[in-house]
Protein backbone atom coordinates (compact mmCIF):
# COMPACT_ATOMS: atom_id res chain seq x y z
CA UNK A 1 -45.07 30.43 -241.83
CA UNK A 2 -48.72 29.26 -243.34
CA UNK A 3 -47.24 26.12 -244.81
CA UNK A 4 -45.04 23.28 -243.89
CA UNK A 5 -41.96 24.88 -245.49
CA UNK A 6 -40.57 27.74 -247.17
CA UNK A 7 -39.94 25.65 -250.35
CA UNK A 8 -44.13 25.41 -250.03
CA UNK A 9 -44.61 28.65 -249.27
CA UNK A 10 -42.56 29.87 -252.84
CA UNK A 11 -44.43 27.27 -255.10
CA UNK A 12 -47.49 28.45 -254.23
CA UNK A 13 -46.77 32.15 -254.68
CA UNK A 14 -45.00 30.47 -258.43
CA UNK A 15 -48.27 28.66 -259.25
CA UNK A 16 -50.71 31.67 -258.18
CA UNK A 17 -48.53 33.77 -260.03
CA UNK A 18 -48.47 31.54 -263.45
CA UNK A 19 -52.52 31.19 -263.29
CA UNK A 20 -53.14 34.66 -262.09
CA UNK A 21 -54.47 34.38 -258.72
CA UNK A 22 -53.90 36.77 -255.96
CA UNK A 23 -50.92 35.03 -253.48
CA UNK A 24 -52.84 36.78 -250.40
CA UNK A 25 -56.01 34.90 -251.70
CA UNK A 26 -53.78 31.54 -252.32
CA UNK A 27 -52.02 31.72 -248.86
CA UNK A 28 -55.68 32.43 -247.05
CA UNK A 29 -57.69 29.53 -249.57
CA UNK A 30 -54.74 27.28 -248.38
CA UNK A 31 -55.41 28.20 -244.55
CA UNK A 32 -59.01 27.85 -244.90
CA UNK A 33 -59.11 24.60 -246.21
CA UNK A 34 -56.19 22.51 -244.34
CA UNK A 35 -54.85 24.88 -242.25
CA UNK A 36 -51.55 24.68 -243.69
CA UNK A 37 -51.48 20.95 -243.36
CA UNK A 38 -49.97 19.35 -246.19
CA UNK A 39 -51.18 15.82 -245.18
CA UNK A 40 -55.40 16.84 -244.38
CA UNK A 41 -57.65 14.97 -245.16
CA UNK A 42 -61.11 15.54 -245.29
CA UNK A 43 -64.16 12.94 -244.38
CA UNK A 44 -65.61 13.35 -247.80
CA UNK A 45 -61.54 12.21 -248.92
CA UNK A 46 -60.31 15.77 -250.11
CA UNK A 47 -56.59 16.04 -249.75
CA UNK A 48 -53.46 17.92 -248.90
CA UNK A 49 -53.55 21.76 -248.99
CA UNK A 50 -55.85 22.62 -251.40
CA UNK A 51 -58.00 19.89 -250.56
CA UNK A 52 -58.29 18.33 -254.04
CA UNK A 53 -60.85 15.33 -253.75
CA UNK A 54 -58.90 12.29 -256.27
CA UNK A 55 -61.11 12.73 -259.31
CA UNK A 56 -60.51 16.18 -259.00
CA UNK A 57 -56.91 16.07 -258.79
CA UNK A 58 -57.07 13.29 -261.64
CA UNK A 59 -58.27 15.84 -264.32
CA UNK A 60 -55.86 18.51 -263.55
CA UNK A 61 -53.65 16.04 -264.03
CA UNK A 62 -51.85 16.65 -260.48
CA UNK A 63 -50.85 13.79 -257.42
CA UNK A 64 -52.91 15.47 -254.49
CA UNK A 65 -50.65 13.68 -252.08
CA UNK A 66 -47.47 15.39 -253.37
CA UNK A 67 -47.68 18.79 -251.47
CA UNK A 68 -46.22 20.56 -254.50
CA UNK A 69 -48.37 19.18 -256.98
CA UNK A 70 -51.52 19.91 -254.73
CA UNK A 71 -50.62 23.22 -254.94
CA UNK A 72 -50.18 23.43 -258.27
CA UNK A 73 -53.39 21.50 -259.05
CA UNK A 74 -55.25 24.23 -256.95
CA UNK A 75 -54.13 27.25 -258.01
CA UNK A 76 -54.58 25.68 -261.39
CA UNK A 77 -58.57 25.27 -260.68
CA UNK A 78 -58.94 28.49 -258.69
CA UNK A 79 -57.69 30.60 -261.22
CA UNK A 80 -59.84 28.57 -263.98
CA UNK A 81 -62.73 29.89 -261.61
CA UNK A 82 -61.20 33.43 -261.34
CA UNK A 83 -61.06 33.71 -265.33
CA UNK A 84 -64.77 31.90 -265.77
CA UNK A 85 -66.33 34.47 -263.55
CA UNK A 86 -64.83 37.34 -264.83
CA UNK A 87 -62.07 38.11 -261.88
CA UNK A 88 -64.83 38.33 -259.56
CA UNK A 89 -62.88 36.58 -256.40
CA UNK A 90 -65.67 36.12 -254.27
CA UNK A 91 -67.78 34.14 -257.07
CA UNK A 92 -64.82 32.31 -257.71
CA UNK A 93 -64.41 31.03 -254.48
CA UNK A 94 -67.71 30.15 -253.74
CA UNK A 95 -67.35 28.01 -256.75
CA UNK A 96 -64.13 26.28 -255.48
CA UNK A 97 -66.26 25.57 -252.40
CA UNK A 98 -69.58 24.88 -253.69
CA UNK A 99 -69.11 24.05 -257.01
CA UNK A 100 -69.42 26.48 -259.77
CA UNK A 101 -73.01 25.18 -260.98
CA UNK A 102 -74.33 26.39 -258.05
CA UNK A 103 -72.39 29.78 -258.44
CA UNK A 104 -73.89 29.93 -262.17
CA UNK A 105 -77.56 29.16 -261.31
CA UNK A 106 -77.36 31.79 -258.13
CA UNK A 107 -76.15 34.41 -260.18
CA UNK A 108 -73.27 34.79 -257.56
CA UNK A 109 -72.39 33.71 -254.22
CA UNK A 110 -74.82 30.67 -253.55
CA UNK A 111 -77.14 31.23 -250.19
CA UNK A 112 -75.54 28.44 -248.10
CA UNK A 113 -74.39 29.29 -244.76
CA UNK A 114 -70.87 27.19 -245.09
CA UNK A 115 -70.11 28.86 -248.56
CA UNK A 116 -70.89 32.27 -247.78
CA UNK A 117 -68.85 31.62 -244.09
CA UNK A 118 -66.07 30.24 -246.36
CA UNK A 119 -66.20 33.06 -248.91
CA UNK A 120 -66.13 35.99 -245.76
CA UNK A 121 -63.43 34.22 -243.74
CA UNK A 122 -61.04 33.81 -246.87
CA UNK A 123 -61.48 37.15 -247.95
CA UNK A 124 -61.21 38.72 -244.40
CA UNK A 125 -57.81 36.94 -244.35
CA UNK A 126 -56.49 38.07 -247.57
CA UNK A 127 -57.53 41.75 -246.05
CA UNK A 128 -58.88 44.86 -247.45
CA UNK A 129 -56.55 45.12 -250.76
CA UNK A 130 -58.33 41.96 -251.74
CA UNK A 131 -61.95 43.33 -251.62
CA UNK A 132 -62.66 43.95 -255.51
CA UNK A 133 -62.25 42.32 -258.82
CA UNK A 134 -58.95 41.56 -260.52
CA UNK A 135 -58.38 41.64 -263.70
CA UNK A 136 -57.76 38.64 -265.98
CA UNK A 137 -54.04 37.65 -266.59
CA UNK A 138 -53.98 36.49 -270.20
CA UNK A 139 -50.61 34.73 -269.97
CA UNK A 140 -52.37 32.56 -266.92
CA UNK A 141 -55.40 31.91 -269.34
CA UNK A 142 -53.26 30.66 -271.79
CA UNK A 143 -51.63 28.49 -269.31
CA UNK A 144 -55.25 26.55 -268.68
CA UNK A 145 -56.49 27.16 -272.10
CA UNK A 146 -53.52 25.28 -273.35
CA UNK A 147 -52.96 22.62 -270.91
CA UNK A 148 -52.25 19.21 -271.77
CA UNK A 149 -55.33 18.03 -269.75
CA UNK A 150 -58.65 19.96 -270.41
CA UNK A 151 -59.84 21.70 -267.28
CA UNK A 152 -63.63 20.82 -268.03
CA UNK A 153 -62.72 17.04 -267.30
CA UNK A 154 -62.65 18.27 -263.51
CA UNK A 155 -65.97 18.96 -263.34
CA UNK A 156 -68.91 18.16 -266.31
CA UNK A 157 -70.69 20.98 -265.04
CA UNK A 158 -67.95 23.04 -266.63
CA UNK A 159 -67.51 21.33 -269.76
CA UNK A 160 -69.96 23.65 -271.27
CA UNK A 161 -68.22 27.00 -270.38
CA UNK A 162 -64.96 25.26 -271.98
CA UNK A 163 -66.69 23.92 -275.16
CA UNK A 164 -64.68 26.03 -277.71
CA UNK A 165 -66.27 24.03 -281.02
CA UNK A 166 -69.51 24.79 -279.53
CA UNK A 167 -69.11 27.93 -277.72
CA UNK A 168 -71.90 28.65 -275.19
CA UNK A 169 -72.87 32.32 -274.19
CA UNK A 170 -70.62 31.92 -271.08
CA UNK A 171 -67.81 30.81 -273.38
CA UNK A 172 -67.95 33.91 -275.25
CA UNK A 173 -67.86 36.27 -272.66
CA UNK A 174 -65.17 34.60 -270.94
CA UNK A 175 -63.24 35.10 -274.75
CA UNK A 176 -64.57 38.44 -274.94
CA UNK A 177 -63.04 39.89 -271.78
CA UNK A 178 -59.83 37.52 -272.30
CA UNK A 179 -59.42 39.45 -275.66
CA UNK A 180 -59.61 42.79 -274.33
CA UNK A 181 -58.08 42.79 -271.03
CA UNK A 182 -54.54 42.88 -269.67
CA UNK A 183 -52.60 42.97 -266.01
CA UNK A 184 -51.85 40.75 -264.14
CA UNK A 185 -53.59 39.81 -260.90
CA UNK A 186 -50.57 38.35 -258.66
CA UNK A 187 -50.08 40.34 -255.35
CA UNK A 188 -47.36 42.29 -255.57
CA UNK A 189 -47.07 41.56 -251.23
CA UNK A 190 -44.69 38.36 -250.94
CA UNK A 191 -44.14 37.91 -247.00
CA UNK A 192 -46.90 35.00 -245.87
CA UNK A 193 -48.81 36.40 -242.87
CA UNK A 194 -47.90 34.36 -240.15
CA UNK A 195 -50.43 31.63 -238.94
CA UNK A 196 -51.10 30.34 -235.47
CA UNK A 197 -52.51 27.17 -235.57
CA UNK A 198 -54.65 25.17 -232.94
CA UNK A 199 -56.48 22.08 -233.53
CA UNK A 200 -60.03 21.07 -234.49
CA UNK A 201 -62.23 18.88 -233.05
CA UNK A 202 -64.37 19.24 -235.95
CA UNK A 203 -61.79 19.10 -238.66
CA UNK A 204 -64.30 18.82 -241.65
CA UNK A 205 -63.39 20.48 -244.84
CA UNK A 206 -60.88 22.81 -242.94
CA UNK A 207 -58.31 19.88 -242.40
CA UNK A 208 -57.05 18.71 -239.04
CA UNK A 209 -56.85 22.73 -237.92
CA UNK A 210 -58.72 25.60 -237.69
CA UNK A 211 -57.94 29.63 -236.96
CA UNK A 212 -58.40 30.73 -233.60
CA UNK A 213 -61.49 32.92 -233.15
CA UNK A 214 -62.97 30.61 -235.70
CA UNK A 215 -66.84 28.85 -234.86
CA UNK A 216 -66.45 25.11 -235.04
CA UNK A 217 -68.43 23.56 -237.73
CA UNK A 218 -71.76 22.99 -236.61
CA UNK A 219 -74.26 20.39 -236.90
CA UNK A 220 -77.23 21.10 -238.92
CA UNK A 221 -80.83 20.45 -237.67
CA UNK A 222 -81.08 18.84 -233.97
CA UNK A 223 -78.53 16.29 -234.96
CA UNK A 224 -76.43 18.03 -231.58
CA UNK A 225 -72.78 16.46 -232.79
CA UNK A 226 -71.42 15.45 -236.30
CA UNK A 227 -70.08 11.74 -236.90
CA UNK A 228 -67.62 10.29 -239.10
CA UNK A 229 -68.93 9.54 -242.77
CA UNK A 230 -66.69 7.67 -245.74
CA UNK A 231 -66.91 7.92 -248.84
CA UNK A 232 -67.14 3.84 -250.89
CA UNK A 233 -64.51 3.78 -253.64
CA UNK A 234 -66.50 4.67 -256.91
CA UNK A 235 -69.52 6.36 -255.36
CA UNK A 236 -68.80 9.67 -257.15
CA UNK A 237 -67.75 9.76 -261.00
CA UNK A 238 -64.40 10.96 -261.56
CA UNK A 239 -64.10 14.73 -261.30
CA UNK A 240 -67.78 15.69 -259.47
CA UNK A 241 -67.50 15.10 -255.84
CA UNK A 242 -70.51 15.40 -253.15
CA UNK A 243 -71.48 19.46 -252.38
CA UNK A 244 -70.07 20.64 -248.97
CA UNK A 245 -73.71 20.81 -247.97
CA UNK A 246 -74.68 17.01 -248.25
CA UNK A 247 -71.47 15.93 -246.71
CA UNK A 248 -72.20 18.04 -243.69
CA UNK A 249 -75.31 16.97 -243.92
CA UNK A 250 -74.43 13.39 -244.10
CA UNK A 251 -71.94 13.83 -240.63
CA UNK A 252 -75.04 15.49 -239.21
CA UNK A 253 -77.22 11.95 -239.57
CA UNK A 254 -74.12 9.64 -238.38
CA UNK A 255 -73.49 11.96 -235.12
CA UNK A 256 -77.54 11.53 -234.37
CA UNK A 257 -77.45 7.98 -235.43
CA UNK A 258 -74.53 7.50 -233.17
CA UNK A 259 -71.95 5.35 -235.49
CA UNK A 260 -69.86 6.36 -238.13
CA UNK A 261 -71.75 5.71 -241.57
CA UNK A 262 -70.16 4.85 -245.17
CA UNK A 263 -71.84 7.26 -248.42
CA UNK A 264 -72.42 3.89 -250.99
CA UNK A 265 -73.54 6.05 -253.81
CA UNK A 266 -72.88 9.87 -254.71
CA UNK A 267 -72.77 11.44 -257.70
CA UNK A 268 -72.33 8.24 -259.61
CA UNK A 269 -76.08 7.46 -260.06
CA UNK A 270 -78.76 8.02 -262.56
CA UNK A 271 -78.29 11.10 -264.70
CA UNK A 272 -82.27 11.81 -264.44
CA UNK A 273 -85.18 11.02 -261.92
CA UNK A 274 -86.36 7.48 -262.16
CA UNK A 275 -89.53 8.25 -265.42
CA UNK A 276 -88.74 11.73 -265.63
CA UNK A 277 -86.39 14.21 -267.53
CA UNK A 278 -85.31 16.44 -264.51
CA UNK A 279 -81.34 16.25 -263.81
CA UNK A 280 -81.44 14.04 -260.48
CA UNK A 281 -80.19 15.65 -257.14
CA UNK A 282 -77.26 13.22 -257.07
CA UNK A 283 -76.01 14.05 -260.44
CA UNK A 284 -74.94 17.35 -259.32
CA UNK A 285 -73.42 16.24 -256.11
CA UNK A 286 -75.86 17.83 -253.81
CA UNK A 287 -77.95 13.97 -252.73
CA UNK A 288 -76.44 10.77 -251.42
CA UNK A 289 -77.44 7.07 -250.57
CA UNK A 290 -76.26 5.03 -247.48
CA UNK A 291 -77.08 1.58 -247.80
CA UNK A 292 -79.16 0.03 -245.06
CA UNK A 293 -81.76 -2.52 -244.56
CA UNK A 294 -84.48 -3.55 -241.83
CA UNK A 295 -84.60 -2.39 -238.37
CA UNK A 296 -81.22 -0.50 -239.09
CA UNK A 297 -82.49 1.52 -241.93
CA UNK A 298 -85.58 2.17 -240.47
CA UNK A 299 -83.30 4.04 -237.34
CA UNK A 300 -80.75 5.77 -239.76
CA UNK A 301 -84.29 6.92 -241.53
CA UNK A 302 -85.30 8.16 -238.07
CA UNK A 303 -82.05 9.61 -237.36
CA UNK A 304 -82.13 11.89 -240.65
CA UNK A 305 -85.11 13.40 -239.91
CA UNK A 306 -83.80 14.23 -236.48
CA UNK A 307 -80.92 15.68 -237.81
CA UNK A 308 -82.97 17.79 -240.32
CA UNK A 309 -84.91 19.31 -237.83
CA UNK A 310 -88.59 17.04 -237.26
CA UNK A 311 -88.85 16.94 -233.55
CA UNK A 312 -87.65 13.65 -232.04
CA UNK A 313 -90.74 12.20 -230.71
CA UNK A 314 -92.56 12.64 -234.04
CA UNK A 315 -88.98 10.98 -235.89
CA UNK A 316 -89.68 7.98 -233.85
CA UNK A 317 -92.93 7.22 -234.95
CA UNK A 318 -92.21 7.49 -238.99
CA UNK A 319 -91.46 3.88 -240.11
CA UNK A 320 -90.51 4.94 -243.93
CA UNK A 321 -91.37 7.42 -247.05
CA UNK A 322 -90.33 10.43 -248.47
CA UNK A 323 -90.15 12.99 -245.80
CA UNK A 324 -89.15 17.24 -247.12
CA UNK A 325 -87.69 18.94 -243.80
CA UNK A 326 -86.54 21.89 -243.41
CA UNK A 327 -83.88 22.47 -246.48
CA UNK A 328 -83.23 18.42 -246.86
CA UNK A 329 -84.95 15.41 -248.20
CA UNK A 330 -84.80 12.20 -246.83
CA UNK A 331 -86.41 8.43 -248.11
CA UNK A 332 -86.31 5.41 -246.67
CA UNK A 333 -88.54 2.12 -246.55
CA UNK A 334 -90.41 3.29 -249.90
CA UNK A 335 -90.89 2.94 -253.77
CA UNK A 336 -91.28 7.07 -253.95
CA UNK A 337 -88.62 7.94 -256.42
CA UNK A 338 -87.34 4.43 -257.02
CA UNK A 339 -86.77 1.37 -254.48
CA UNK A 340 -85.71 2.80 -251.15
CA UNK A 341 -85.81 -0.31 -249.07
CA UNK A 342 -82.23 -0.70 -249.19
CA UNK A 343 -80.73 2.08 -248.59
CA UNK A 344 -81.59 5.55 -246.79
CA UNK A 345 -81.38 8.73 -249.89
CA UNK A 346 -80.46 12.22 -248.35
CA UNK A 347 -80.64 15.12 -250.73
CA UNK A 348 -80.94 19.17 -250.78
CA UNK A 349 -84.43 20.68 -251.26
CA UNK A 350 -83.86 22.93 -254.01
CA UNK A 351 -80.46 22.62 -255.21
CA UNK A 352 -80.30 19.95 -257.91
């Protein structure tokens, strides 16, 4: 059994069913992210099954700690996504995992390594009947449409797509094939595949476990192990947590910095860059500060640029700025972009 009980096992098929998502592609999303572990929890604080990070769970109106509710409040978002991109189940899931922003401004799967690993080993669970599109259940749509809580406060990125008194070009496509299609896209299968479990030293977004024959999650740059990283209480605004990508990137620095290390500001920051009108990096989940001063921010600054790849003997001698390596950014001990002498900014080249 993939979950902690049977009575687990038949609310999620009941909640994929009633917001049209596929139950092989709820059992494997459920596997993938906690293993089956109702109490996971993830060091950027996503919980329970679904991994549902608090402000998250708060706008689906769901208690991520309750295993039934989790399930509920995931299935709820996933088949959101599933509807928003049309049944495609691969761009939905890439949006569960990286957000559906970056889904929208790829133009499908986004290229980063963990999404497009996460997207390939949930689908290669699910197995082959789960390769194509499926079409949009209109009874499930009507079941987010018309919920009490309004899925867009999950996530402002989607607010947009959800903006019926305003409708956007994504709005009216999403109407448009709602109108005109019927089916319904629960898998008819209703035995859960069985699921061995073995633990992971890694644990990350997966939860506590990890399929066997599954690569550990690895640490980016020449960082050589991931640390522990925490997430302060109000860092992120309700409902827009930190991208996958940062978060690894984040366990990447603590691991090469050698102590566990505490995100003080995410997505909670300044909507635009300091005298400009571009969206900042943090906005969109995909930068974060760690606060730090002196001698110790001047090694954590060291320590990121080690981790993103500048060879260690040149890391050693840099004493502060803004520094682009490899596919990361990284200030400390500067007024580039604002006043960085008090804490140490990581961010993603490119994504925000």
């Amino acid at each position: 059994m993939a979950l902690a009980s049977r009575r687990d096992v038949q609310a999620l098929y009941q909640f994929a069913d009633q917001y049209g998502v596929p139950r092989r592609i709820a059992l494997a999303l459920v596997r993938q992210e906690s293993g089956g572990n109702p109490r996971a929890i993830s060091p950027a604080g996503a919980i329970g099954y679904t991994q549902l990070m608090p402000g998250t769970a708060r706008g689906l109106g769901v208690n991520p700690r309750d295993p039934i509710d989790n399930l509920r409040g995931g299935m709820k978002y996933l088949g959101h996504l599933i509807s928003s991109f049309g049944g495609n189940i691969r761009n939905a899931l890439a949006a569960y995992n990286a957000g559906p922003g970056a889904v929208t401004r790829y133009g499908g799967i986004p290229p980063y390594k963990e999404t497009r690993n996460y997207v390939r080993s949930i689908m290669g669970m699910a197995g082959p009947g789960q390769q194509g599109p499926v079409s949009v259940n209109r009874l499930a749509a009507a079941n987010l449409m018309n919920s009490s809580t309004p899925i867009g406060a999950v996530n402002p990125r989607l607010q947009a797509a959800l903006d019926l008194s305003a409708p956007s070009e994504l709005t009216q496509s999403i109407l448009g094939r709602l109108g005109g299609m019927a089916g319904h896209a629960a898998e008819a299968a209703s035995a859960p595949i069985p699921l061995p479990l073995t633990p992971s030293p890694g644990g990350g977004g997966q939860g506590p476990f990890r399929l066997p024959g599954m690569p550990p999650i690895q640490a980016v740059g020449q960082g050589g192990r991931l640390g522990r990283v925490s997430v302060a209480s109000g860092a992120n605004r309700a409902g827009v947590g930190l991208a996958p990508d940062i978060v690894q990137f984040a366990r990447s620095v603590a691991g090469t910095f050698g102590s566990p290390l505490k995100i003080t500001t995410g997505t909670n920051h300044n909507q635009y860059v300091l005298g400009t009108r571009r969206q900042s990096a943090h906005w969109t989940g995909e930068a974060a500060d760690i606060a730090a001063r002196g001698a110790r921010l001047t090694r954590m600054g060291q320590a990121a640029l080690i981790a993103a790849g500048m060879p260690r003997e040149q890391a050693l001698k840099q004493r502060g700025g803004l520094f682009n390596v490899g596919g990361y950014q990284v200030i400390f001990n500067s007024n580039e972009g604002g006043n960085h002498y008090n804490h140490l900014h990581i961010g993603i080249r490119g994504h925000g």
